[in-house]
N, C-alpha and C. Protein backbone atom coordinates (compact mmCIF):
# COMPACT_ATOMS: atom_id res chain seq x y z
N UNK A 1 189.84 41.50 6.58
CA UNK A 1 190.51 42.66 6.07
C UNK A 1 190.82 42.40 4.60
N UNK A 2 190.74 43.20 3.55
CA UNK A 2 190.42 43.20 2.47
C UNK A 2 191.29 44.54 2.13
N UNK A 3 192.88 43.75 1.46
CA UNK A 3 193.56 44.89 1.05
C UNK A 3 193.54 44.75 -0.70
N UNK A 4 193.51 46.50 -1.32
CA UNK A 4 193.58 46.95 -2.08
C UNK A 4 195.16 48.04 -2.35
N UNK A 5 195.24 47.82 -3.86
CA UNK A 5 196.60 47.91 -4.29
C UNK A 5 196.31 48.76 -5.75
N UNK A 6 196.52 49.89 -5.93
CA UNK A 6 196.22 50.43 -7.33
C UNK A 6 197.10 51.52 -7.67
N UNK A 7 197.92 51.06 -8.86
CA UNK A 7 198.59 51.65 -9.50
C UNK A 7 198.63 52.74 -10.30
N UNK A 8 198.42 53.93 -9.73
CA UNK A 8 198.10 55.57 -10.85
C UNK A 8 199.24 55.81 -11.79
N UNK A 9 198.96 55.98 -13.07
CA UNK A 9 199.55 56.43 -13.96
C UNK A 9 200.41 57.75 -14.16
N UNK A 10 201.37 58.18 -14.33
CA UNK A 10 201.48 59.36 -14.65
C UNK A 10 200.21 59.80 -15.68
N UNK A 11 200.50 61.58 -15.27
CA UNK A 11 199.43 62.31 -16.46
C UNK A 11 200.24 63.54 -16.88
N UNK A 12 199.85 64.01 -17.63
CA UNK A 12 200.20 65.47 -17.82
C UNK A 12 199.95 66.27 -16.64
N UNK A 13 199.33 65.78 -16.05
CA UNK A 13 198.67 67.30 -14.17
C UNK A 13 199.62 66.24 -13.34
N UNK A 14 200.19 65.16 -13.43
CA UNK A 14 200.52 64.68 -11.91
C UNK A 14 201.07 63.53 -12.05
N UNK A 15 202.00 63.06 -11.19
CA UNK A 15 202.86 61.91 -11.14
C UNK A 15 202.50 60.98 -11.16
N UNK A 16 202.73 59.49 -11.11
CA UNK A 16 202.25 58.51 -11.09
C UNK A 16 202.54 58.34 -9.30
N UNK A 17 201.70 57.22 -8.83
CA UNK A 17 202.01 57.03 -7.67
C UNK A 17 201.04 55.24 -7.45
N UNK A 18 201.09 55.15 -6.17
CA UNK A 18 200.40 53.86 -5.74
C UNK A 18 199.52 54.21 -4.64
N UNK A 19 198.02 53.66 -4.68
CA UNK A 19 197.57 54.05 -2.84
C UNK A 19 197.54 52.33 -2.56
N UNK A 20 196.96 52.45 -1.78
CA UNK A 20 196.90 51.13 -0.62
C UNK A 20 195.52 51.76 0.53
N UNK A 21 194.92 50.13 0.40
CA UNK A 21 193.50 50.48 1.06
C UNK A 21 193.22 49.18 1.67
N UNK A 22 192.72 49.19 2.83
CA UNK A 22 193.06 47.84 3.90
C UNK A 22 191.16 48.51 4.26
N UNK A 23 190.64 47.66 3.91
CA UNK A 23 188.78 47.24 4.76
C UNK A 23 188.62 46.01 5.80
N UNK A 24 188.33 47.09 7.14
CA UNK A 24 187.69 45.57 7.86
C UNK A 24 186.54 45.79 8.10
N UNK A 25 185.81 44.74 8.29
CA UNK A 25 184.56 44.49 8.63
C UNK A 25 184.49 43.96 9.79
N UNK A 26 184.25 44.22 11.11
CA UNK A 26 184.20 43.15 12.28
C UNK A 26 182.43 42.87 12.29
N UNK A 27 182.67 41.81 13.68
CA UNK A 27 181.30 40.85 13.53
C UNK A 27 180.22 41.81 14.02
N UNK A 28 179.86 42.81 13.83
CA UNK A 28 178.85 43.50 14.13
C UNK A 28 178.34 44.77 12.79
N UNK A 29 179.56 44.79 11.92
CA UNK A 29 179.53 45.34 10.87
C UNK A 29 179.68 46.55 10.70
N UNK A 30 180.64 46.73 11.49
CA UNK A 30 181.13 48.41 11.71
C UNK A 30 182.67 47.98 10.98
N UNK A 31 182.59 49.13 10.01
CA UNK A 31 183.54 48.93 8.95
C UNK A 31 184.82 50.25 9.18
N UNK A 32 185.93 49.41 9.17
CA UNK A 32 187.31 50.55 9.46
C UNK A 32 188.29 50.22 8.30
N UNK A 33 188.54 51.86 8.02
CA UNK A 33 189.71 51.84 6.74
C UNK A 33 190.48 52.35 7.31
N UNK A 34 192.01 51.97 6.45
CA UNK A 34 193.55 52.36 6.79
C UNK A 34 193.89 52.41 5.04
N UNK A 35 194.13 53.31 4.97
CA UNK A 35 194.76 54.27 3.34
C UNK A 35 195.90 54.63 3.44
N UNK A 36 196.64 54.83 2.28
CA UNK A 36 197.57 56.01 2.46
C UNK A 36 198.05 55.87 0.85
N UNK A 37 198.24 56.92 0.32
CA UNK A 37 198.70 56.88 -1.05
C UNK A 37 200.33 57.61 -1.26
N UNK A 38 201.14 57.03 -0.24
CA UNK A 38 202.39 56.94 -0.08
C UNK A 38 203.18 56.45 -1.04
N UNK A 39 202.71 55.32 -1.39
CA UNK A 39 203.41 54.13 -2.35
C UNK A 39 204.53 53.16 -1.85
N UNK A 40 204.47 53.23 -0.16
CA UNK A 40 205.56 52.28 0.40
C UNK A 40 204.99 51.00 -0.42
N UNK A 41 205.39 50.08 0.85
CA UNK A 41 205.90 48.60 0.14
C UNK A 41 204.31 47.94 1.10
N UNK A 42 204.22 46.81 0.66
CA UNK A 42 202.40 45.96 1.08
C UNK A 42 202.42 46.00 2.37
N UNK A 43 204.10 44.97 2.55
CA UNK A 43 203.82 44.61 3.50
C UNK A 43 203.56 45.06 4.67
N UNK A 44 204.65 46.44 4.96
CA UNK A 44 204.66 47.54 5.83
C UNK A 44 202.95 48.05 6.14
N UNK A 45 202.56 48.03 5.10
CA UNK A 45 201.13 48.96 5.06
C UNK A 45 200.41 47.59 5.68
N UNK A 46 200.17 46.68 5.00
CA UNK A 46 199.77 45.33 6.03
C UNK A 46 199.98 45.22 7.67
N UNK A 47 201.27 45.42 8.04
CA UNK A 47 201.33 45.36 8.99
C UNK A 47 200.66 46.50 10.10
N UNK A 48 200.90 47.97 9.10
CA UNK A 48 200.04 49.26 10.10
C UNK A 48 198.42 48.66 9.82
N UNK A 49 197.94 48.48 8.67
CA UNK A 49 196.67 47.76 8.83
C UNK A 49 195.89 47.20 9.98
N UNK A 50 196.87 45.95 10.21
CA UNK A 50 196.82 44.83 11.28
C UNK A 50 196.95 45.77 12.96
N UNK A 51 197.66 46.49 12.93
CA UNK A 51 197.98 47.44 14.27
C UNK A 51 196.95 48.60 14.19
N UNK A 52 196.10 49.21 13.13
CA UNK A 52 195.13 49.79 13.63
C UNK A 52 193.79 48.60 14.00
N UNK A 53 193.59 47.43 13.38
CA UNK A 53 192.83 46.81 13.74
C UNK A 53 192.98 46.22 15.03
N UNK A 54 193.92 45.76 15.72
CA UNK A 54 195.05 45.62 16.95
C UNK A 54 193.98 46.60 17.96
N UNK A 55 194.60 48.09 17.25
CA UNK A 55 194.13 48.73 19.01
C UNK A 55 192.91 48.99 18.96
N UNK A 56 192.05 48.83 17.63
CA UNK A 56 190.42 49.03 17.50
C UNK A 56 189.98 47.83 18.66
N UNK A 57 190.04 46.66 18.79
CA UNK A 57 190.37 45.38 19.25
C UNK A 57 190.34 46.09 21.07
N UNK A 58 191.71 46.52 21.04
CA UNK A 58 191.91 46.87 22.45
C UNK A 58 190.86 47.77 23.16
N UNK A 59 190.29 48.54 22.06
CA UNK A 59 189.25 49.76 22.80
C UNK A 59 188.09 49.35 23.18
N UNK A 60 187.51 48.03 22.11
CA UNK A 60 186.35 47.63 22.36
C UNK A 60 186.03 46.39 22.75
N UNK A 61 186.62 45.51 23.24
CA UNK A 61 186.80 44.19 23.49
C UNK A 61 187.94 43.42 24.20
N UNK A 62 187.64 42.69 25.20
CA UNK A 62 188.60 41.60 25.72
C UNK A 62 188.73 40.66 25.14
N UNK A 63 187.87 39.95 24.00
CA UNK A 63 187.79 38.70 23.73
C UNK A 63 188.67 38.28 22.48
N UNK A 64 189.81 37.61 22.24
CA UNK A 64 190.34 37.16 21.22
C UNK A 64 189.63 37.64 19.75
N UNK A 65 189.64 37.77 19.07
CA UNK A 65 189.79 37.57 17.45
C UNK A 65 190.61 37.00 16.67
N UNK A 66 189.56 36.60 15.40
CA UNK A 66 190.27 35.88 14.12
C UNK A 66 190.35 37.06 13.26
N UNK A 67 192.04 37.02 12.71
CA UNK A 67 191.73 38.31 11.47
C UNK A 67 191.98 37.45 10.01
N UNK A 68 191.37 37.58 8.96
CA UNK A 68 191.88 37.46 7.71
C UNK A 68 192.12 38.64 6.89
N UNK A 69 193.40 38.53 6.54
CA UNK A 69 194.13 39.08 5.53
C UNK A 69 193.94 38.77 4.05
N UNK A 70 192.81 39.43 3.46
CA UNK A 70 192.63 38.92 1.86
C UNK A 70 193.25 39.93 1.24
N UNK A 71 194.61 39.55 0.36
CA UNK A 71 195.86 40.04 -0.25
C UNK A 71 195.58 39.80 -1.88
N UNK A 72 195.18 40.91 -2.69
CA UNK A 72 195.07 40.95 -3.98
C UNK A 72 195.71 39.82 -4.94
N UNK A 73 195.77 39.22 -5.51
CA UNK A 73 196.61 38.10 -6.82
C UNK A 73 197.78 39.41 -7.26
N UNK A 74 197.77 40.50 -7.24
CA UNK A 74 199.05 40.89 -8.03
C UNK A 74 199.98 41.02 -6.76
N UNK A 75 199.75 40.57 -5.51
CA UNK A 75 200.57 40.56 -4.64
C UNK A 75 200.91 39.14 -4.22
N UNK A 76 202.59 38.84 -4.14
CA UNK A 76 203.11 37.50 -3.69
C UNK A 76 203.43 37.41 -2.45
N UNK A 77 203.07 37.00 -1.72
CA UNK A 77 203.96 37.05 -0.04
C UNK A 77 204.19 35.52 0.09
N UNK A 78 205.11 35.22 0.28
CA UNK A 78 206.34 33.85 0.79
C UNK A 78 205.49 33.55 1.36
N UNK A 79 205.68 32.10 1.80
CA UNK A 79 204.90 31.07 2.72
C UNK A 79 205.93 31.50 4.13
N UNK A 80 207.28 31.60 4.11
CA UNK A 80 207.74 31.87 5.58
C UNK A 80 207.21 33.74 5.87
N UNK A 81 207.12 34.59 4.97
CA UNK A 81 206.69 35.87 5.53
C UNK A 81 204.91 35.81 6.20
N UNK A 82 204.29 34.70 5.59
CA UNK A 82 203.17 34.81 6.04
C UNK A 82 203.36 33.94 7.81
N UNK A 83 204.01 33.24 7.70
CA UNK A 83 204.32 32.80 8.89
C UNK A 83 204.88 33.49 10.16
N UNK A 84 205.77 34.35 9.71
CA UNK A 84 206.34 35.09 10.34
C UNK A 84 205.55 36.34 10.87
N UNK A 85 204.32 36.71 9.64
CA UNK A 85 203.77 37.61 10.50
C UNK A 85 202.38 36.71 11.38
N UNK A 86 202.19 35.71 10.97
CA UNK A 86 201.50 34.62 11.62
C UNK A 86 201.77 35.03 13.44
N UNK A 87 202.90 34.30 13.30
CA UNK A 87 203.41 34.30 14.87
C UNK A 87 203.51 35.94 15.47
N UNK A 88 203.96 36.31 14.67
CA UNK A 88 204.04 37.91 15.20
C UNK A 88 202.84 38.54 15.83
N UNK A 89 201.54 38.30 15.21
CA UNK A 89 200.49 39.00 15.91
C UNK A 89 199.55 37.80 16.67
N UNK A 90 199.97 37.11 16.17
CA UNK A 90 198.96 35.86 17.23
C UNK A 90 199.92 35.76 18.57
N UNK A 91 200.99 36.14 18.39
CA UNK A 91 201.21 36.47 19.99
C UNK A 91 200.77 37.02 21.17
N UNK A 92 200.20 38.29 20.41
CA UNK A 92 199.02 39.18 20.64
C UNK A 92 197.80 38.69 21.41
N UNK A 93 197.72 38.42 22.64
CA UNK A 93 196.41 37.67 23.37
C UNK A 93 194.94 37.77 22.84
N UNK A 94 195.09 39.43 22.06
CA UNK A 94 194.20 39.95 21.62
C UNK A 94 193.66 39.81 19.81
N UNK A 95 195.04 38.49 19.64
CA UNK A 95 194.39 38.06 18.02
C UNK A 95 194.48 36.48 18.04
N UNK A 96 192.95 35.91 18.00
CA UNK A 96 193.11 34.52 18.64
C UNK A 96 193.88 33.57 17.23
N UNK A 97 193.56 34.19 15.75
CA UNK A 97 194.34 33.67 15.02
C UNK A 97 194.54 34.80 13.68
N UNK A 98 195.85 34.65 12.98
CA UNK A 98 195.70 35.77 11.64
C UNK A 98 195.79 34.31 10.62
N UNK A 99 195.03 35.04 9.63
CA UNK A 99 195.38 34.15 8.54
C UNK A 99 195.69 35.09 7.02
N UNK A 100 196.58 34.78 6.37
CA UNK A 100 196.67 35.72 5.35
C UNK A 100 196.54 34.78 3.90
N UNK A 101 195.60 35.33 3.18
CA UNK A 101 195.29 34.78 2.14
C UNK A 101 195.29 35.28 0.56
């Protein structure tokens, strides 16, 4: 999963705002996006990310998965928040490991 983070400017036609764009690729190469140009906060959007990939998971497969989380350089996440969501979804029978990077 391959999140994106881009900052719109105000203009004269329109406000400034933020979208957010989360790409996965699973092992067969069928590719799923999660957007929203809300401008909440990463992590939140990370986490709905991770939960649409979650029940994609549930619809088509019994078998564990590995997810990686590749998180832009202008984004910082703590070594205990990555942990925390570590344990949080690898609880999940259905995510054999997350890694966020």
């Amino acid at each position: 999963m391959t999140i994106e983070v881009k900052n719109h400017e105000q203009t004269w036609r329109r406000s400034g705002y933020r979208s957010l764009k989360a790409t996965t690729v699973d092992e067969v190469g069928r590719e799923y996006t999660h957007s929203t140009i809300n401008g909440g906060d990463v992590v939140t959007f990370i986490e709905e990310a991770i939960t649409d990939v979650l029940r994609s998971l549930l619809d088509q497969t019994a078998e564990p998965s590995a997810i990686t989380v590749n998180v832009p350089t202008s984004v910082t996440i703590s070594e205990a928040l990555k942990t925390h969501l570590t344990d949080k979804y690898e609880a999940d029978p259905v995510i054999s490991t997350l890694a966020i990077v």
